[in-house]
Protein backbone atom coordinates (compact mmCIF):
# COMPACT_ATOMS: atom_id res chain seq x y z
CA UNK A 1 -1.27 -22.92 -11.03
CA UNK A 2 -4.14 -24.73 -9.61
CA UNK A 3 -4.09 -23.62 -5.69
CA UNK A 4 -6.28 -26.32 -3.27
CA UNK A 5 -6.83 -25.76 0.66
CA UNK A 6 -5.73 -28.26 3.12
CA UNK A 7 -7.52 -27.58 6.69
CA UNK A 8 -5.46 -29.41 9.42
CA UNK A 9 -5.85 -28.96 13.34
CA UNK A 10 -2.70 -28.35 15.29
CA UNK A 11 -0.78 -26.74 17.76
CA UNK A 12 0.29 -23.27 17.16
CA UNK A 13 1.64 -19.45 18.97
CA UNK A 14 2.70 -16.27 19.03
CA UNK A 15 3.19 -13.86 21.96
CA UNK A 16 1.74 -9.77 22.77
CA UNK A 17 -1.92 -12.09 22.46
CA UNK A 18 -5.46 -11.40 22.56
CA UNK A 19 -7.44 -14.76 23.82
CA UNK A 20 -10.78 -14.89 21.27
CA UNK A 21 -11.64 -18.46 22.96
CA UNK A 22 -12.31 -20.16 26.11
CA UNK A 23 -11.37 -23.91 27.58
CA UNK A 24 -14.96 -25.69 28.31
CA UNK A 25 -14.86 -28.36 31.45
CA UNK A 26 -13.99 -31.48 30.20
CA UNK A 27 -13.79 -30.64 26.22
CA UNK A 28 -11.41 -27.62 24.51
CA UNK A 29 -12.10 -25.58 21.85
CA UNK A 30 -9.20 -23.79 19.43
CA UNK A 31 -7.89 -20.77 20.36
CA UNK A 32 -6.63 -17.56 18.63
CA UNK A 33 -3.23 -15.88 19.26
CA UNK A 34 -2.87 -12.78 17.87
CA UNK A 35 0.89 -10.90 17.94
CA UNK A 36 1.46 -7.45 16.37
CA UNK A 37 4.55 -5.49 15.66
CA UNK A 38 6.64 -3.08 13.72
CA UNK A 39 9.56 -4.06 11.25
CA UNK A 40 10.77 -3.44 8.04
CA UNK A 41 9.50 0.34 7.95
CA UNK A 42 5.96 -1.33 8.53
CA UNK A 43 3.58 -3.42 11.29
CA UNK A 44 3.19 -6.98 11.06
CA UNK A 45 0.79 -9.19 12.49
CA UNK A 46 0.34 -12.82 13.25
CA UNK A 47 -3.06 -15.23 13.88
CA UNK A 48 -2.02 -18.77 14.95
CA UNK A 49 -5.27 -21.12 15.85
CA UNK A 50 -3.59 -23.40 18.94
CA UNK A 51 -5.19 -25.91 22.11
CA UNK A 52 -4.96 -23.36 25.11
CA UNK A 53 -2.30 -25.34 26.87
CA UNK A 54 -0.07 -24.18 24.22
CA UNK A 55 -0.29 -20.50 25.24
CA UNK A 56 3.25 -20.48 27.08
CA UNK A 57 4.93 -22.03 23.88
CA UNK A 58 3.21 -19.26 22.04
CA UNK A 59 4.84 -16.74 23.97
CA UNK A 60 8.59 -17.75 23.18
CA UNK A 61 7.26 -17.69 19.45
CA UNK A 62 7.27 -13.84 19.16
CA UNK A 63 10.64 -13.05 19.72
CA UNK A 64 11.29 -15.72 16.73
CA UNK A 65 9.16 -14.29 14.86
CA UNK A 66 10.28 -10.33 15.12
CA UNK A 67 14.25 -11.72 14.85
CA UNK A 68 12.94 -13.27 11.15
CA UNK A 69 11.95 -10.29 10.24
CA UNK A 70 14.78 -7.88 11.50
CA UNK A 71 17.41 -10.52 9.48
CA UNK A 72 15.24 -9.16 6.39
CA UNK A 73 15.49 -5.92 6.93
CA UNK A 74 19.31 -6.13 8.02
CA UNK A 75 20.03 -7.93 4.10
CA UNK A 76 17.55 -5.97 2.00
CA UNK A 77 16.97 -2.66 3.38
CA UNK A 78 17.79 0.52 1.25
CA UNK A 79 16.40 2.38 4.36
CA UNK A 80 19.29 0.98 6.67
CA UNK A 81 22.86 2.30 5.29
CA UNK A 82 24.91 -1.24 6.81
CA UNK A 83 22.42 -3.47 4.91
CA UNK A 84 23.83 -6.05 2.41
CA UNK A 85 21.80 -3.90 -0.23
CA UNK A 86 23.39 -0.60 0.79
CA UNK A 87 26.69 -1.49 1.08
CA UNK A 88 26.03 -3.50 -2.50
CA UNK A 89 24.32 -0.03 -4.10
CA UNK A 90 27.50 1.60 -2.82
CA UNK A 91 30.01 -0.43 -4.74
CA UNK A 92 31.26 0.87 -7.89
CA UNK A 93 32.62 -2.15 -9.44
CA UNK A 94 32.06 -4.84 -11.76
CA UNK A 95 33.70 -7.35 -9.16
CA UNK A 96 31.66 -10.30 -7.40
CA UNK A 97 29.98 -8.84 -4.35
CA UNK A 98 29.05 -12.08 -1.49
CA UNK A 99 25.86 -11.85 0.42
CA UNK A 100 24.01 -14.30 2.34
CA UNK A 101 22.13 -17.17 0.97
CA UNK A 102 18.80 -15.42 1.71
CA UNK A 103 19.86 -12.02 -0.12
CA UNK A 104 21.35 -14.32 -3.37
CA UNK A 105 18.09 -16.17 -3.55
CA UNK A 106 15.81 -13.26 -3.53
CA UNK A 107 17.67 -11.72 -6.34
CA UNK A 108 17.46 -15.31 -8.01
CA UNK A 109 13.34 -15.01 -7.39
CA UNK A 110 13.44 -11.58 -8.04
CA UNK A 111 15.58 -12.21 -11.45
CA UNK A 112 12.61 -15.27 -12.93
CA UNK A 113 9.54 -12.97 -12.44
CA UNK A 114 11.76 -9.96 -14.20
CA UNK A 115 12.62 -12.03 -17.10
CA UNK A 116 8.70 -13.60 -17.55
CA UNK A 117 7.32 -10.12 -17.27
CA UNK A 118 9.91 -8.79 -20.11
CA UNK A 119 10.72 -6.56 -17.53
CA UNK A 120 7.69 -5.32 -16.04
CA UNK A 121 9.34 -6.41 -12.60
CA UNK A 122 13.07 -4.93 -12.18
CA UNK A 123 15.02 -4.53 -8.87
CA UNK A 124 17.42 -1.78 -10.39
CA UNK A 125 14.54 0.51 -11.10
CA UNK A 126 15.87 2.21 -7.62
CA UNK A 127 17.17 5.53 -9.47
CA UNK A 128 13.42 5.73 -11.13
CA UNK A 129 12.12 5.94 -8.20
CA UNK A 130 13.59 8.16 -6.38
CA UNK A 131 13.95 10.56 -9.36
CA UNK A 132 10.16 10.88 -9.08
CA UNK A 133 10.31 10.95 -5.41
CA UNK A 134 9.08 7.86 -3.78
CA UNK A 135 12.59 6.27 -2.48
CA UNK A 136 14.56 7.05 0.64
CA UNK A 137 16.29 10.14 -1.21
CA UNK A 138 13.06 12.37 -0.78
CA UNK A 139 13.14 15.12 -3.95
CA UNK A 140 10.99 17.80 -5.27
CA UNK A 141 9.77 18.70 -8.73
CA UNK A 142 9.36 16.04 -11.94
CA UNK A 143 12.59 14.73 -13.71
CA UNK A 144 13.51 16.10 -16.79
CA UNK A 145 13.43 14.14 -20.19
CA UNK A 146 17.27 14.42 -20.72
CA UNK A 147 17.82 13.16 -16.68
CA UNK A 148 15.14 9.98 -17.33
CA UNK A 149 17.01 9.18 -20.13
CA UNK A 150 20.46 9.25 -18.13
CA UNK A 151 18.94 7.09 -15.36
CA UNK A 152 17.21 4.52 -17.67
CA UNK A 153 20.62 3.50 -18.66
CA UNK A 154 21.83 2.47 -15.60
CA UNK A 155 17.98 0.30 -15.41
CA UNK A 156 17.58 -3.12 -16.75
CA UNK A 157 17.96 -6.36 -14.57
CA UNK A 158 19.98 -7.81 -17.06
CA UNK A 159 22.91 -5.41 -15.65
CA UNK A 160 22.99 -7.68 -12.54
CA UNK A 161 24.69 -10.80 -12.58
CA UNK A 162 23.18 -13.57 -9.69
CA UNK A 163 24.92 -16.85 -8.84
CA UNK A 164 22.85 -18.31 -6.14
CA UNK A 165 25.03 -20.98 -5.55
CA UNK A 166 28.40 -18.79 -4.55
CA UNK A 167 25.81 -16.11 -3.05
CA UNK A 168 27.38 -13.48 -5.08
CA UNK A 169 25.78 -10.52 -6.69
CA UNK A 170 27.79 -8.57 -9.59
CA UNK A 171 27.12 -5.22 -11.83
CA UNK A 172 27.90 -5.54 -15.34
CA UNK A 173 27.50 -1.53 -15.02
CA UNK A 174 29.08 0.33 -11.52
CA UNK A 175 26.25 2.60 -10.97
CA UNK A 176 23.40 0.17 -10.95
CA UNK A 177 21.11 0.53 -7.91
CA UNK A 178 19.19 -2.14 -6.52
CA UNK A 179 15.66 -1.85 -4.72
CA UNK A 180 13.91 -5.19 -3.10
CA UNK A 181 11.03 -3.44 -1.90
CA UNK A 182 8.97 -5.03 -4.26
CA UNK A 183 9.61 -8.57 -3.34
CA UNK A 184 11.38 -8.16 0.69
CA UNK A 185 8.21 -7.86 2.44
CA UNK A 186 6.76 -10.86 0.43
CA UNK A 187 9.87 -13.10 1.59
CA UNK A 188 10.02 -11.78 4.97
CA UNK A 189 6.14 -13.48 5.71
CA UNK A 190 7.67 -16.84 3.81
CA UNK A 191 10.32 -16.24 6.37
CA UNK A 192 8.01 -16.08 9.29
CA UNK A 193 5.80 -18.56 8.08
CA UNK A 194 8.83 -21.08 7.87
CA UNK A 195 9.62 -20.24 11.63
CA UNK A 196 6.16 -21.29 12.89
CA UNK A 197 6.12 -24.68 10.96
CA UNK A 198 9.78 -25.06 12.29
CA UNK A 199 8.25 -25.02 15.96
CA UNK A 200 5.25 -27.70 15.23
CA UNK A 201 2.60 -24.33 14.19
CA UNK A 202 1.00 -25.35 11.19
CA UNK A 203 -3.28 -23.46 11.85
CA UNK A 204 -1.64 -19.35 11.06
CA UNK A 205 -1.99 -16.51 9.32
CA UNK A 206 1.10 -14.37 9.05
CA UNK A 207 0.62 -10.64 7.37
CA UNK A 208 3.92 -7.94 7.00
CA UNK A 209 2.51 -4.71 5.41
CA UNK A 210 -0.36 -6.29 4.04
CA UNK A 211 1.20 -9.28 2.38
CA UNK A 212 -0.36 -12.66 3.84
CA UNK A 213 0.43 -16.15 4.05
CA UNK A 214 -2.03 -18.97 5.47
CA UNK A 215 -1.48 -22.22 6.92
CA UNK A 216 -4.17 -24.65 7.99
CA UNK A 217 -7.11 -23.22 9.60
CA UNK A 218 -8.81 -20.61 11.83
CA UNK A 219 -10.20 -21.11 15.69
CA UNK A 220 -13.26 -22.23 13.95
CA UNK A 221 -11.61 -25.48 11.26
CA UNK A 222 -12.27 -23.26 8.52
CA UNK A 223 -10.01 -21.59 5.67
CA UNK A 224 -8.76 -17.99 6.95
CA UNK A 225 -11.09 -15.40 5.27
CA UNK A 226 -8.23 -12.75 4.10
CA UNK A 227 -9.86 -8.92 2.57
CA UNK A 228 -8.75 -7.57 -0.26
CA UNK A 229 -9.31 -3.57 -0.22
CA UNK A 230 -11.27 -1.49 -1.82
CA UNK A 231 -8.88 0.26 -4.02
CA UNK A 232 -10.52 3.86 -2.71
CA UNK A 233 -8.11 6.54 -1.35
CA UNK A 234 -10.95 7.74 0.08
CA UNK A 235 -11.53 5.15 2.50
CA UNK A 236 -10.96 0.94 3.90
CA UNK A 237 -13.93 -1.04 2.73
CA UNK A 238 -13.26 -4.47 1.60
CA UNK A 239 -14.23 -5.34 -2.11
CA UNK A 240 -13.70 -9.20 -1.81
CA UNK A 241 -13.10 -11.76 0.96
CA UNK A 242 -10.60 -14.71 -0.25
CA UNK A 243 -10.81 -18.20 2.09
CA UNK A 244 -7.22 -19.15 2.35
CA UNK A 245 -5.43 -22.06 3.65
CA UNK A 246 -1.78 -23.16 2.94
CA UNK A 247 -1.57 -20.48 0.14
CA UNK A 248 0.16 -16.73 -0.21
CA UNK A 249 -1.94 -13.08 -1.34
CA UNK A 250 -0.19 -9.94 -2.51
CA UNK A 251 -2.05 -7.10 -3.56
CA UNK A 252 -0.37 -4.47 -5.69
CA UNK A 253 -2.13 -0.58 -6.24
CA UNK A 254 -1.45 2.81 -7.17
CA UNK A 255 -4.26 4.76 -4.54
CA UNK A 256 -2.69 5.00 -1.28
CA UNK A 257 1.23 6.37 -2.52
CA UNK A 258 0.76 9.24 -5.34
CA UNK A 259 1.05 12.90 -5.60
CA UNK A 260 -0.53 15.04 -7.62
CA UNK A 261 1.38 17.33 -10.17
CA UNK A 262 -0.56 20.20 -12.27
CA UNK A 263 -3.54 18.15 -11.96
CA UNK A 264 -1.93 15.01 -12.74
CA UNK A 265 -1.54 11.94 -10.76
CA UNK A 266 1.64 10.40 -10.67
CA UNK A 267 1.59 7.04 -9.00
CA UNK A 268 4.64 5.43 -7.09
CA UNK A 269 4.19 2.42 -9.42
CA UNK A 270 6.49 3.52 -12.10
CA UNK A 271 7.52 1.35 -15.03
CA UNK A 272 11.21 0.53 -15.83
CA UNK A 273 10.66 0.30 -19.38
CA UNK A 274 9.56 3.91 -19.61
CA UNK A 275 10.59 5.29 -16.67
CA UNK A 276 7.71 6.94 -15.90
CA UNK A 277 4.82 6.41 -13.80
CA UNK A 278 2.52 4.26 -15.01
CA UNK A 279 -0.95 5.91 -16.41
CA UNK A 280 -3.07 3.00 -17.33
CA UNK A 281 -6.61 2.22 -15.33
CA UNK A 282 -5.56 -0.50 -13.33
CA UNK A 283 -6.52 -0.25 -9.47
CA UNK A 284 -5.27 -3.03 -7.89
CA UNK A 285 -3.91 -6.46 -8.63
CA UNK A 286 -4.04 -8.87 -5.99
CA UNK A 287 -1.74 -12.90 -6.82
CA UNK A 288 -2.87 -15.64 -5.23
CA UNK A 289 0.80 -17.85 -4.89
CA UNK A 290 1.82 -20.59 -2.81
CA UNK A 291 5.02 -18.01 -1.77
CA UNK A 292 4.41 -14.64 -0.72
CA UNK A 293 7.57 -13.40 -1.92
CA UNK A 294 6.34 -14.80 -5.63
CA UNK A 295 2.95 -13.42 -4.99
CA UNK A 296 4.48 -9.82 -4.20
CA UNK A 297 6.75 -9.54 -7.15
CA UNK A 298 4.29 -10.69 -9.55
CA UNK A 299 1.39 -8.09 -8.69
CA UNK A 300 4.33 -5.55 -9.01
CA UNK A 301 5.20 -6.84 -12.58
CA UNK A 302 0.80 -7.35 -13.11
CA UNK A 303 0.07 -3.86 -11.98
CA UNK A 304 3.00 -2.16 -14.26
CA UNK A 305 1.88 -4.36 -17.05
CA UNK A 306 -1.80 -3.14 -16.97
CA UNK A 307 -5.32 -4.27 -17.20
CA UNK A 308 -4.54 -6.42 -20.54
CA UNK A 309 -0.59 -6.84 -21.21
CA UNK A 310 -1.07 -7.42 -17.15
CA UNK A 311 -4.00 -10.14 -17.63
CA UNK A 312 -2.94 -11.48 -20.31
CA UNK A 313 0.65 -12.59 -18.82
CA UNK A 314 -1.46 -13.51 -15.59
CA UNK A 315 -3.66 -15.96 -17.98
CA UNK A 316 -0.56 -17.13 -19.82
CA UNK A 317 1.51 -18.46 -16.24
CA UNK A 318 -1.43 -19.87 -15.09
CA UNK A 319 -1.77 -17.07 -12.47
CA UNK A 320 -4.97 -16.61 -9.75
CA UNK A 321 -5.14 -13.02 -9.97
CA UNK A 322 -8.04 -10.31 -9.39
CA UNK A 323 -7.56 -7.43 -11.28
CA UNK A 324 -9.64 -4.58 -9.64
CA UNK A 325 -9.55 -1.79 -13.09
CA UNK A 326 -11.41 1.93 -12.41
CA UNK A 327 -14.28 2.25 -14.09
CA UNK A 328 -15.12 6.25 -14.00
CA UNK A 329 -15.29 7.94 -10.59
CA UNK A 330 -15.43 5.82 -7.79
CA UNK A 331 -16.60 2.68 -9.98
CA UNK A 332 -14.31 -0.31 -10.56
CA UNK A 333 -14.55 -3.54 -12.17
CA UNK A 334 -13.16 -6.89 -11.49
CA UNK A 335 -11.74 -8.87 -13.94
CA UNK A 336 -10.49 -12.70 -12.45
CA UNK A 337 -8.07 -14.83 -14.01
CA UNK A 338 -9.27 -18.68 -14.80
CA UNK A 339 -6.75 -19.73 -12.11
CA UNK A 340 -8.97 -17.29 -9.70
CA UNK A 341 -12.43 -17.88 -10.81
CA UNK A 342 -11.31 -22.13 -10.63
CA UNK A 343 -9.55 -21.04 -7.03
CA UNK A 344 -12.94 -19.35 -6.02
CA UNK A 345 -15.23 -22.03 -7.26
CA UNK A 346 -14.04 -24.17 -4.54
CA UNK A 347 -15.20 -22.57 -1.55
CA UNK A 348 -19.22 -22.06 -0.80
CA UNK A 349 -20.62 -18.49 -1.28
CA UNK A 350 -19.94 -16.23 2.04
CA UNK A 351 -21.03 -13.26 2.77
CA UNK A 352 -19.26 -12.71 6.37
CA UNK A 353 -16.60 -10.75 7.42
CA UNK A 354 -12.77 -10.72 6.66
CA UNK A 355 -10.21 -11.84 9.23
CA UNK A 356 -7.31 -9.64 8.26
């Protein structure tokens, strides 16, 4: 996938602002409107580059934005018990089960990056994770051998059944449970992103728990300049800066969410086809896609895949990808897909700051 910037100049909003430019007398220079927020268990955040007589339209923007976002969490949620994902974990039947259009096609996305990562990437790996303590049922103490081998048969993506077209999900086994929490946030900034080119914004940079999208160009007619951490618990450093314009970044990693049991770490990452977490030396995997929600479901299935089954599949779709592998304590090294060295090669060297 060959990924190429397209800088435009444009119009564009968003309200709870912080003006970074100023009108001159008889000339006007872009302006930066910045809106932040919490949804979807996390903050969000929004950059749109518009003329300064736009600032009033970018105040009706926010409440567009945040009602995006809330129809996300109201479908997908396994946090929120009358979500179209609860109520579908609930059912204990092999009959059709509708949802909306949104909920059948992220199952449909979700479905194509489980089946080209053999399964790296897998929705109903819900019962994995909380066994090992990282869902919404909080739990103490590691699962036994005979108990991971109980809930790996109610795992496998090929147990749900999708028909986008009808909008219907259906379990080919009753107990399968489905988690989107790999993918949701990803499609919730495609979701925003499609508001603000809806309403004429087409210069923004639109972020929901760290998962960006980019359109256009910043207050200064250049490609947004989006960090990708350092993957250090220990700290927020940036280890690269990525220009971006018109294109999505998703950054998957196993330092921020672990615990530590007898000395060992047990990442949140865990990998349906063992059902354990994994243990290889990957860091961090960061996609470069031209949908977020693609870009986010495809560092999941990279960073469960590892530093070579993981770059290898990465080289073999064509992927940009970064792959950020630990290199003894505190050291890392980067390993870049062609797709991201070629993406790379077309911006100048920079050495200045990240936006987000």
């Amino acid at each position: 996938m060959r990924l190429t910037p397209a800088i435009r100049r444009s119009g564009a909003a968003l309200a709870c602002a912080v003006l970074l430019g100023l009108a001159c007398a008889g000339c006007w220079k872009p302006i930066t409107f910045m809106g932040i927020g919490a949804s979807m268990g996390t903050t969000y955040s929004v950059k749109i580059t518009i003329h300064p007589h736009d600032w009033a339209e970018a105040q009706q923007m926010e409440a567009v934005i945040r009602a995006r976002l809330d129809e996300v969490e109201r479908c997908m949620s396994t946090y929120n018990s009358a979500s179209e994902l609860s109520q579908f974990n609930l059912l204990h039947t092999s009959e059709p089960f509708e949802v909306s259009a949104a909920t059948a096609h992220v199952f449909a996305m979700a479905h194509q990056v489980s089946a080209a990562s053999g399964g790296a990437f897998d929705v109903t790996v819900g019962p994995l994770v909380n066994a090992w303590g990282f869902g919404p049922e909080k739990r103490e103490g590691v699962p036994s051998d005979d108990e991971l081998a109980a809930l790996r048969a109610r795992v496998g993506y090929d147990k749900i059944d999708v028909d986008e077209a009808r909008a219907t999900l259906r379990k080919t086994r009753p107990d399968v449970y489905c988690d989107l929490s790999a993918i949701a946030k990803g499609y919730a900034v495609d979701r925003a992103a499609e508001a603000l080119e809806e309403h004429g914004f087409h210069d923004y940079m639109v972020e929901v728990g760290g998962e960006v999208r980019t359109a256009g160009g910043n207050r200064h007619s250049t490609p947004w300049r989006i960090g990708i951490e350092k993957p250090d618990a220990a700290g927020r450093t940036v280890e690269r800066v990525v220009p971006m314009s018109g294109q999505a970044l998703a950054t998957s990693g196993d330092y921020r969410n672990y615990y530590e049991v007898d000395g060992n770490r047990l990442s949140h990452t865990i990998d349906p086809r063992t059902g354990r977490p994994i243990t290889h030396h990957l860091a961090s995997v960061s996609v470069l896609h031209d949908e977020c929600a693609m870009a986010d479901a495809y560092a999941t299935a990279l960073m469960v895949l590892g530093p070579e089954e993981g770059f290898a599949l990465a080289e073999k779709l064509g992927l940009a990808a970064l792959f950020i592998v630990r290199d003894g304590p505190g050291e890392f090294l980067e390993r870049e897909t062609t797709a991201f060295t070629e993406y790379m090669a077309e911006f100048p060297a920079d050495t200045s700051g990240a936006e987000y």
